[in-house]
PDB file of N, CA and C in Angstrom:
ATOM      1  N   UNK A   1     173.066  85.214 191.029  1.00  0.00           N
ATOM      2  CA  UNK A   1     171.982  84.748 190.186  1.00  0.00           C
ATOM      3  C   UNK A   1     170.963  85.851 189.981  1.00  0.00           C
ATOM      4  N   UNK A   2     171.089  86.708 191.116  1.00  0.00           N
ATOM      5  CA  UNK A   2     170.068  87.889 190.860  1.00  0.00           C
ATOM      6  C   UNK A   2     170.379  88.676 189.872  1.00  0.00           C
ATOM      7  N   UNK A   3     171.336  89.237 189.588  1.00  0.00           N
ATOM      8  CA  UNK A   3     172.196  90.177 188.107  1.00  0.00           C
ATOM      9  C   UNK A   3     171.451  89.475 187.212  1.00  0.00           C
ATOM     10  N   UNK A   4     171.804  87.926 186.817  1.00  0.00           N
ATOM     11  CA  UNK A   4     171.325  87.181 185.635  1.00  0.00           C
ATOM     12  C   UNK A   4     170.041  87.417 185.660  1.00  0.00           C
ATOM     13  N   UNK A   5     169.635  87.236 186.112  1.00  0.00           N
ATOM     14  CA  UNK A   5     168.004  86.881 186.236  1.00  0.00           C
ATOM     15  C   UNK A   5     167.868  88.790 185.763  1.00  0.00           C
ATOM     16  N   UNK A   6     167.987  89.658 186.465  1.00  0.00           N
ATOM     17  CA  UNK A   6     167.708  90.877 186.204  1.00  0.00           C
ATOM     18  C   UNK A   6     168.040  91.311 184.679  1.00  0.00           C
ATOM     19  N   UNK A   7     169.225  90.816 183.988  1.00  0.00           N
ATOM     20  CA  UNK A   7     169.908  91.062 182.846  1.00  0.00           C
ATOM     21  C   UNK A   7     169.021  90.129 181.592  1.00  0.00           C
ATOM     22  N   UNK A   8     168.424  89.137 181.746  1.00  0.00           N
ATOM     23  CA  UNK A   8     167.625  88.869 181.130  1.00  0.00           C
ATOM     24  C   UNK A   8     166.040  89.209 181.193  1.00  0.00           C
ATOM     25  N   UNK A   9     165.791  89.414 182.217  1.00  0.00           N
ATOM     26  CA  UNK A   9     164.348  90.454 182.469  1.00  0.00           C
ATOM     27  C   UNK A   9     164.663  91.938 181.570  1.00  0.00           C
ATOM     28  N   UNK A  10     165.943  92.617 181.268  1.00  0.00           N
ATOM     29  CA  UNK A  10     165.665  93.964 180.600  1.00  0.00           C
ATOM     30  C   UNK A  10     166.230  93.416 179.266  1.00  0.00           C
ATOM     31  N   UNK A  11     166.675  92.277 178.852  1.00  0.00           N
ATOM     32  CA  UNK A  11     167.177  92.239 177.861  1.00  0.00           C
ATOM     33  C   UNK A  11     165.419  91.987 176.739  1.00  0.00           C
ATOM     34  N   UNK A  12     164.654  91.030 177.351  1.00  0.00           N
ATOM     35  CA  UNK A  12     163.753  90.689 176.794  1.00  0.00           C
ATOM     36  C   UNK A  12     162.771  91.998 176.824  1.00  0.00           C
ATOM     37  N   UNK A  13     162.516  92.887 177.881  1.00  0.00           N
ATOM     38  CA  UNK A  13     162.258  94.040 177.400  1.00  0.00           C
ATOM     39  C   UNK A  13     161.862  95.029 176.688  1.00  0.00           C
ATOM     40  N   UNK A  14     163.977  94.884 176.354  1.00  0.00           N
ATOM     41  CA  UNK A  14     163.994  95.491 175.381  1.00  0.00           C
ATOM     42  C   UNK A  14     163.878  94.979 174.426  1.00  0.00           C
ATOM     43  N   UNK A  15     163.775  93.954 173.662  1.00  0.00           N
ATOM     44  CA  UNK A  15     163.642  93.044 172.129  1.00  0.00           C
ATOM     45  C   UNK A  15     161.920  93.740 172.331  1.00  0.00           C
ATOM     46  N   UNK A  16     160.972  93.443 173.248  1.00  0.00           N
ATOM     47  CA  UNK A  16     159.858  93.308 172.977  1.00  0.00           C
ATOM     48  C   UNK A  16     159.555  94.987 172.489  1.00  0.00           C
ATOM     49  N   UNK A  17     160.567  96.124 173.550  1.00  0.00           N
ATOM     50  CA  UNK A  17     160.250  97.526 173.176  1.00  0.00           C
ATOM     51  C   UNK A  17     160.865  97.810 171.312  1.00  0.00           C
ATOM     52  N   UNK A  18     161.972  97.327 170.983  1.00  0.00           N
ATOM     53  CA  UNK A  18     161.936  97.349 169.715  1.00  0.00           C
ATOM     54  C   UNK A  18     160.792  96.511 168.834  1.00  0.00           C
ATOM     55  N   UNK A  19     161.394  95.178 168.652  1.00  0.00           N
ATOM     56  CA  UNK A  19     159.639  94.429 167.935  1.00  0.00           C
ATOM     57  C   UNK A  19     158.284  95.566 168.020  1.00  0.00           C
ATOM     58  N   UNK A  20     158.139  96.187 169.454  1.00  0.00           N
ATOM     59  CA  UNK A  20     156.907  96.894 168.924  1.00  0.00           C
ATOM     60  C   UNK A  20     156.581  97.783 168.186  1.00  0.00           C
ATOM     61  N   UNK A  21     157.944  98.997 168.366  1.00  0.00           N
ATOM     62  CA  UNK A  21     157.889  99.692 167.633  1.00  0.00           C
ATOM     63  C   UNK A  21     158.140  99.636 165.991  1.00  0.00           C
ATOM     64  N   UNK A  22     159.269  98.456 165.680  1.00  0.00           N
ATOM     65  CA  UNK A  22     158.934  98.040 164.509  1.00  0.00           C
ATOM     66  C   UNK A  22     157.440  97.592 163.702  1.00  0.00           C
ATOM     67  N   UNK A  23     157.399  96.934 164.681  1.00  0.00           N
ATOM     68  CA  UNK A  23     155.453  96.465 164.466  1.00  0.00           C
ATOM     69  C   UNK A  23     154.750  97.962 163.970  1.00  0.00           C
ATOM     70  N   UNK A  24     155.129  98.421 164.917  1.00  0.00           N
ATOM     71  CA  UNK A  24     153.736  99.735 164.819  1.00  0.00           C
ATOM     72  C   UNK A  24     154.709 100.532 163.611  1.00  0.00           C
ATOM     73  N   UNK A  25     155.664 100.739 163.146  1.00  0.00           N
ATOM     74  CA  UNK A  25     156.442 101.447 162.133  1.00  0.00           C
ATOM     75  C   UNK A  25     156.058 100.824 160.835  1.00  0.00           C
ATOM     76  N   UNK A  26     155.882  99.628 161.005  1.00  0.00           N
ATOM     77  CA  UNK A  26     155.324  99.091 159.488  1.00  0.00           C
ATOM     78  C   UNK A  26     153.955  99.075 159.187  1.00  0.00           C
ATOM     79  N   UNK A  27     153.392  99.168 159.812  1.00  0.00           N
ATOM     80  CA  UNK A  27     151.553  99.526 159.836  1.00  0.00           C
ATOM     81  C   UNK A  27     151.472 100.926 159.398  1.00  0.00           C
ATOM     82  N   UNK A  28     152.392 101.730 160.319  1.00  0.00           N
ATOM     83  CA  UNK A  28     151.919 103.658 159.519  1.00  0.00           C
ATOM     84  C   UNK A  28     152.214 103.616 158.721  1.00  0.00           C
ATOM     85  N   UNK A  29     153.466 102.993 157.871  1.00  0.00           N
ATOM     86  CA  UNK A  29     154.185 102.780 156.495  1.00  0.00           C
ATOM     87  C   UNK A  29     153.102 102.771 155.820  1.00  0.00           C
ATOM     88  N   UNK A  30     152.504 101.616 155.977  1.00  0.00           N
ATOM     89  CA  UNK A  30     151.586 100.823 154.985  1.00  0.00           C
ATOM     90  C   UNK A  30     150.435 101.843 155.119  1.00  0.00           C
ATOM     91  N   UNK A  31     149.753 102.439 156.417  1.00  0.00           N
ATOM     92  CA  UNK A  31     148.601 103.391 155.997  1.00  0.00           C
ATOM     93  C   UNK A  31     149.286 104.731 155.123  1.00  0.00           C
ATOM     94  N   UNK A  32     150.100 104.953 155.340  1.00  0.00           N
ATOM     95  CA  UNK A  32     150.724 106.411 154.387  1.00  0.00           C
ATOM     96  C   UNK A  32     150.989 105.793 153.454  1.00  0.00           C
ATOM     97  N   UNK A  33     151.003 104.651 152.658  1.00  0.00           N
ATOM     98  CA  UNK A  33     151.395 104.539 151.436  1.00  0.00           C
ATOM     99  C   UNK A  33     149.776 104.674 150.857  1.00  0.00           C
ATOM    100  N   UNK A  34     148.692 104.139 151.697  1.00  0.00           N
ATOM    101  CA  UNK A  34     147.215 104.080 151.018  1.00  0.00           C
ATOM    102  C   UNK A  34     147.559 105.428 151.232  1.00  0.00           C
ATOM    103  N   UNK A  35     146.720 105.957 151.775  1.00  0.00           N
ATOM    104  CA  UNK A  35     146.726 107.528 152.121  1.00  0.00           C
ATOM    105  C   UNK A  35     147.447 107.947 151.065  1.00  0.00           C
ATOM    106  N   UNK A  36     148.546 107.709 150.254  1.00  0.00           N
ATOM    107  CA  UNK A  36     148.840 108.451 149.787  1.00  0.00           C
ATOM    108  C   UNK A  36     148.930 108.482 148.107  1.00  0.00           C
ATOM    109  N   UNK A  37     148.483 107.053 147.706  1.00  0.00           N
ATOM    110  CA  UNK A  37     148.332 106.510 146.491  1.00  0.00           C
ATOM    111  C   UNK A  37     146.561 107.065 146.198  1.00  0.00           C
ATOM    112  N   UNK A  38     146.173 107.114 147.490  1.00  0.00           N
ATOM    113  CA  UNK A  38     144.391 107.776 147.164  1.00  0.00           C
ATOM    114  C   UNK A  38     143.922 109.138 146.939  1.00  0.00           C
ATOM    115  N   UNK A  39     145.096 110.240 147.375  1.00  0.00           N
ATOM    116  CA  UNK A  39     145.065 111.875 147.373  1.00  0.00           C
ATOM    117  C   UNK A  39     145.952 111.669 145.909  1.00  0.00           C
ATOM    118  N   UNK A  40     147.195 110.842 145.486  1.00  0.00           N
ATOM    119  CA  UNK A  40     148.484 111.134 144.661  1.00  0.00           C
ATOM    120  C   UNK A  40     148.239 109.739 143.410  1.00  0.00           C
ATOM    121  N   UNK A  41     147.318 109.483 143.051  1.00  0.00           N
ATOM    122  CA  UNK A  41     147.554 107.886 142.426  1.00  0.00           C
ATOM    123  C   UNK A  41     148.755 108.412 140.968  1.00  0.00           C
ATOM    124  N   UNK A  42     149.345 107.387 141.313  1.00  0.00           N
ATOM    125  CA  UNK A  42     150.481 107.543 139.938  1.00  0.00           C
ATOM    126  C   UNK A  42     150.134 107.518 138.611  1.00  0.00           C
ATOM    127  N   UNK A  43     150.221 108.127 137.966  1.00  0.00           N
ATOM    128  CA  UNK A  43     149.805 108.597 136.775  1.00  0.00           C
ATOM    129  C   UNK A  43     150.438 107.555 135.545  1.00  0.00           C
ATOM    130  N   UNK A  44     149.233 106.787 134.955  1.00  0.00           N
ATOM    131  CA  UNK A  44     150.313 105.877 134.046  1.00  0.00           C
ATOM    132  C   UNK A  44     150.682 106.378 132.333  1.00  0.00           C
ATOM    133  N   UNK A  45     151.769 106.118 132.027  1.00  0.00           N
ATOM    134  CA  UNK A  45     152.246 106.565 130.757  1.00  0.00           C
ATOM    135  C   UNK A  45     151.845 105.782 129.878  1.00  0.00           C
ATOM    136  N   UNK A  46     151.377 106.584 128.490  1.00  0.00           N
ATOM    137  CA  UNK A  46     150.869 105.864 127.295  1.00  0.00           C
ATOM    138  C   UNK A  46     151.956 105.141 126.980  1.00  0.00           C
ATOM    139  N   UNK A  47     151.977 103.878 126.132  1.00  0.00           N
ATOM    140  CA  UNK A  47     153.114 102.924 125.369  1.00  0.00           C
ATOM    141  C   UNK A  47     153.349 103.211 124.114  1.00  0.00           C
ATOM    142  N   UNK A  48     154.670 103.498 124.145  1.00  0.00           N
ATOM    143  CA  UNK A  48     154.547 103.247 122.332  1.00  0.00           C
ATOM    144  C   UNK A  48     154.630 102.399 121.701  1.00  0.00           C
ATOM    145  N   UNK A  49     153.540 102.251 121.072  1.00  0.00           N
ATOM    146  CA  UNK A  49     153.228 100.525 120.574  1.00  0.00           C
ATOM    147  C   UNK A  49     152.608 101.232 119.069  1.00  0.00           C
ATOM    148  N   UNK A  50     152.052 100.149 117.866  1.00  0.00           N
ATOM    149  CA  UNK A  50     151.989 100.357 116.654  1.00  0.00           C
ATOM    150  C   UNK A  50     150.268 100.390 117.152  1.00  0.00           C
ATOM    151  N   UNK A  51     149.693  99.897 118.266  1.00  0.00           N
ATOM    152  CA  UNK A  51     148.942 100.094 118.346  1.00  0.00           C
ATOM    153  C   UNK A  51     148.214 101.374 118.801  1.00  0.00           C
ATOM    154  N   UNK A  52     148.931 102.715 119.698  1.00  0.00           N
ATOM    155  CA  UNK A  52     148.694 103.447 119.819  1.00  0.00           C
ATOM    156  C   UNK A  52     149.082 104.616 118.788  1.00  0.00           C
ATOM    157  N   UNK A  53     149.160 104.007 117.212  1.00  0.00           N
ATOM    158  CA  UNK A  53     149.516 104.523 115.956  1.00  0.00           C
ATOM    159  C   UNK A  53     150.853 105.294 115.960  1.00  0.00           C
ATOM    160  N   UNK A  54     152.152 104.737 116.744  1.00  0.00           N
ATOM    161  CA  UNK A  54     153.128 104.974 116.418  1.00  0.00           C
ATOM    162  C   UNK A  54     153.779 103.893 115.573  1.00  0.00           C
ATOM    163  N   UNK A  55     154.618 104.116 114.559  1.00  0.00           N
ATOM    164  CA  UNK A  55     155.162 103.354 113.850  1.00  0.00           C
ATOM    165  C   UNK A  55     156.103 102.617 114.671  1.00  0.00           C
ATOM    166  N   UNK A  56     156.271 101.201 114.328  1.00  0.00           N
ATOM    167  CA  UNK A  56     157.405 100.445 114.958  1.00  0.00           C
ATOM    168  C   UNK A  56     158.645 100.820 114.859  1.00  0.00           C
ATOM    169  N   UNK A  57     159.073 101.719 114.001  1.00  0.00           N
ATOM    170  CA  UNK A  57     160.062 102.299 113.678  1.00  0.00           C
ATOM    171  C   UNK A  57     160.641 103.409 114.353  1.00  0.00           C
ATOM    172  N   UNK A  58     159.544 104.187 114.919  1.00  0.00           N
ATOM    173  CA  UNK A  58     160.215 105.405 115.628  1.00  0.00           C
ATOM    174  C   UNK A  58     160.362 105.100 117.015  1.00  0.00           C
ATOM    175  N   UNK A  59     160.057 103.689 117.716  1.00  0.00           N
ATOM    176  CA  UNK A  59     160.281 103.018 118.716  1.00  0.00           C
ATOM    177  C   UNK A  59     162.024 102.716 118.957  1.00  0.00           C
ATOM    178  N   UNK A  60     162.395 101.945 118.274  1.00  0.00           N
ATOM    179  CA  UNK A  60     163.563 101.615 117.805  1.00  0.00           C
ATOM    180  C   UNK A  60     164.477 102.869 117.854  1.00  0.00           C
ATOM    181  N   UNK A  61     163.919 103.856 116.930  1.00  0.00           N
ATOM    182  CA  UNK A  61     164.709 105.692 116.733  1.00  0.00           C
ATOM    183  C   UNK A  61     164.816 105.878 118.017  1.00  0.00           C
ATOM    184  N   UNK A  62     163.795 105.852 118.606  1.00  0.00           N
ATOM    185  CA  UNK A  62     163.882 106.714 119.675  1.00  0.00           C
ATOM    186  C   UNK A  62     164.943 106.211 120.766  1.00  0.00           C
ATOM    187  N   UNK A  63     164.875 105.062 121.057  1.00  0.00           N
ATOM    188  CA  UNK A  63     165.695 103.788 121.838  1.00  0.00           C
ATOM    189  C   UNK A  63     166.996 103.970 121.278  1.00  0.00           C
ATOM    190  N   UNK A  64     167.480 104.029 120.323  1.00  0.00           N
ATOM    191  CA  UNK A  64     168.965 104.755 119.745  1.00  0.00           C
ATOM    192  C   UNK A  64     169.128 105.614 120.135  1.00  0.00           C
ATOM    193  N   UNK A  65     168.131 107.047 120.231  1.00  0.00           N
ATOM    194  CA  UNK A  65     168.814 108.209 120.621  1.00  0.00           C
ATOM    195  C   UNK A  65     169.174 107.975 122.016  1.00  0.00           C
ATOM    196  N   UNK A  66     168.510 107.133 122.885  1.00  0.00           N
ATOM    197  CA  UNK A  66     168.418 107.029 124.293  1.00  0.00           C
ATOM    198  C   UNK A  66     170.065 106.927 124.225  1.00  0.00           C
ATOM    199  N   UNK A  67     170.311 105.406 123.789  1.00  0.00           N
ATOM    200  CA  UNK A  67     171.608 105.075 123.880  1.00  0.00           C
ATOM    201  C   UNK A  67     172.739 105.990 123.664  1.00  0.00           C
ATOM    202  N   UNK A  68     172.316 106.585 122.845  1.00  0.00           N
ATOM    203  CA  UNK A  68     173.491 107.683 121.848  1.00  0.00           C
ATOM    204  C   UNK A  68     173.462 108.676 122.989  1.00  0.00           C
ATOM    205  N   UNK A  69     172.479 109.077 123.626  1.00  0.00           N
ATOM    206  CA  UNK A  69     172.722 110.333 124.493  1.00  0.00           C
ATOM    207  C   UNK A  69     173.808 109.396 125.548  1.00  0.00           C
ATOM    208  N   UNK A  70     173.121 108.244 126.112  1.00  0.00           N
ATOM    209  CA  UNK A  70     174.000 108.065 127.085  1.00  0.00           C
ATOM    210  C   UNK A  70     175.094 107.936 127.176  1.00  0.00           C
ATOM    211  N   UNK A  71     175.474 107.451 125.885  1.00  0.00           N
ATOM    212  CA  UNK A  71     176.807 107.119 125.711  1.00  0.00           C
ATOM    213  C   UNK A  71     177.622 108.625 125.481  1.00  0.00           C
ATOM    214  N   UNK A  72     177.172 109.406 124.867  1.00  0.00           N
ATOM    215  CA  UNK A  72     177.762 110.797 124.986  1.00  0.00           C
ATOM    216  C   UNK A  72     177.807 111.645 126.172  1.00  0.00           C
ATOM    217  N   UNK A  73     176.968 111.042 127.289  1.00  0.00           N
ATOM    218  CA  UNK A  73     177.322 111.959 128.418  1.00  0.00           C
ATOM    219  C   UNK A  73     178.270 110.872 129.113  1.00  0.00           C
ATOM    220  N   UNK A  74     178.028 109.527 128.584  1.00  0.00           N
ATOM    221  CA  UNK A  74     179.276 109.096 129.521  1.00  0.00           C
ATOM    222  C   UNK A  74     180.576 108.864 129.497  1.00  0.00           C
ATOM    223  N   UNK A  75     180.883 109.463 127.710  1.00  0.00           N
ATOM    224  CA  UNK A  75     182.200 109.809 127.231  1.00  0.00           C
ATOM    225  C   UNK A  75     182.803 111.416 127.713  1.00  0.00           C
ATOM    226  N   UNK A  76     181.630 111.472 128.107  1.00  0.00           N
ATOM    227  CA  UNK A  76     182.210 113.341 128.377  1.00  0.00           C
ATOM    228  C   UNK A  76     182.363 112.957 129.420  1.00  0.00           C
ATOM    229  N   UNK A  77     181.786 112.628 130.626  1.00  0.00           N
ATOM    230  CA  UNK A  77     182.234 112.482 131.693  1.00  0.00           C
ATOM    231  C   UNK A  77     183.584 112.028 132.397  1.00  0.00           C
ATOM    232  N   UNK A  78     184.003 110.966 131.391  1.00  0.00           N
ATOM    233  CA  UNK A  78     185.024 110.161 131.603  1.00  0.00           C
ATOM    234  C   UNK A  78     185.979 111.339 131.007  1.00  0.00           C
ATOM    235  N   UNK A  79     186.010 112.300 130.089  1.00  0.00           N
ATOM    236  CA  UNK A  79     187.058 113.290 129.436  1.00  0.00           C
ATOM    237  C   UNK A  79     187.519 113.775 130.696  1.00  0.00           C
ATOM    238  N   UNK A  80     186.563 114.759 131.967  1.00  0.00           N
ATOM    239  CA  UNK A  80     186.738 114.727 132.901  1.00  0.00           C
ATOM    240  C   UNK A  80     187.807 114.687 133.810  1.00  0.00           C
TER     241      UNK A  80
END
């Protein structure tokens, strides 16, 4: 009964030595993500919208070429 008793004394332990360090691993996470959104803030991209005086039209153009490229690198690839 002594083994048992001993084998569950290090088993719980150890759950509690992981849990903590998980604990404390998700807290530095979370301060290095502030920390790092406050030195690095992400830079946001203008929209192309009819309101930022692009035509609705070259929205669309442009969204074709997207496709058209992709599809041409993913026919070449497949030539391969």
């Amino acid at each position: 009964m002594d083994i048992v008793g001993e084998s569950i004394k290090f088993m719980v332990l150890g759950m509690l030595v992981v849990f903590t360090f998980i604990y404390v691993l998700v807290v530095l996470m979370g301060v290095q993500a502030k920390i790092i959104n406050k030195f690095f803030p992400e830079k946001k991209q203008p929209m192309v919208s009819s309101a930022s005086g692009a035509a609705p039209g070259e929205a669309a153009e442009e969204e074709s070429r997207r496709i058209a490229a992709i599809i041409a690198a993913v026919s070449e690839f497949r030539k391969n």
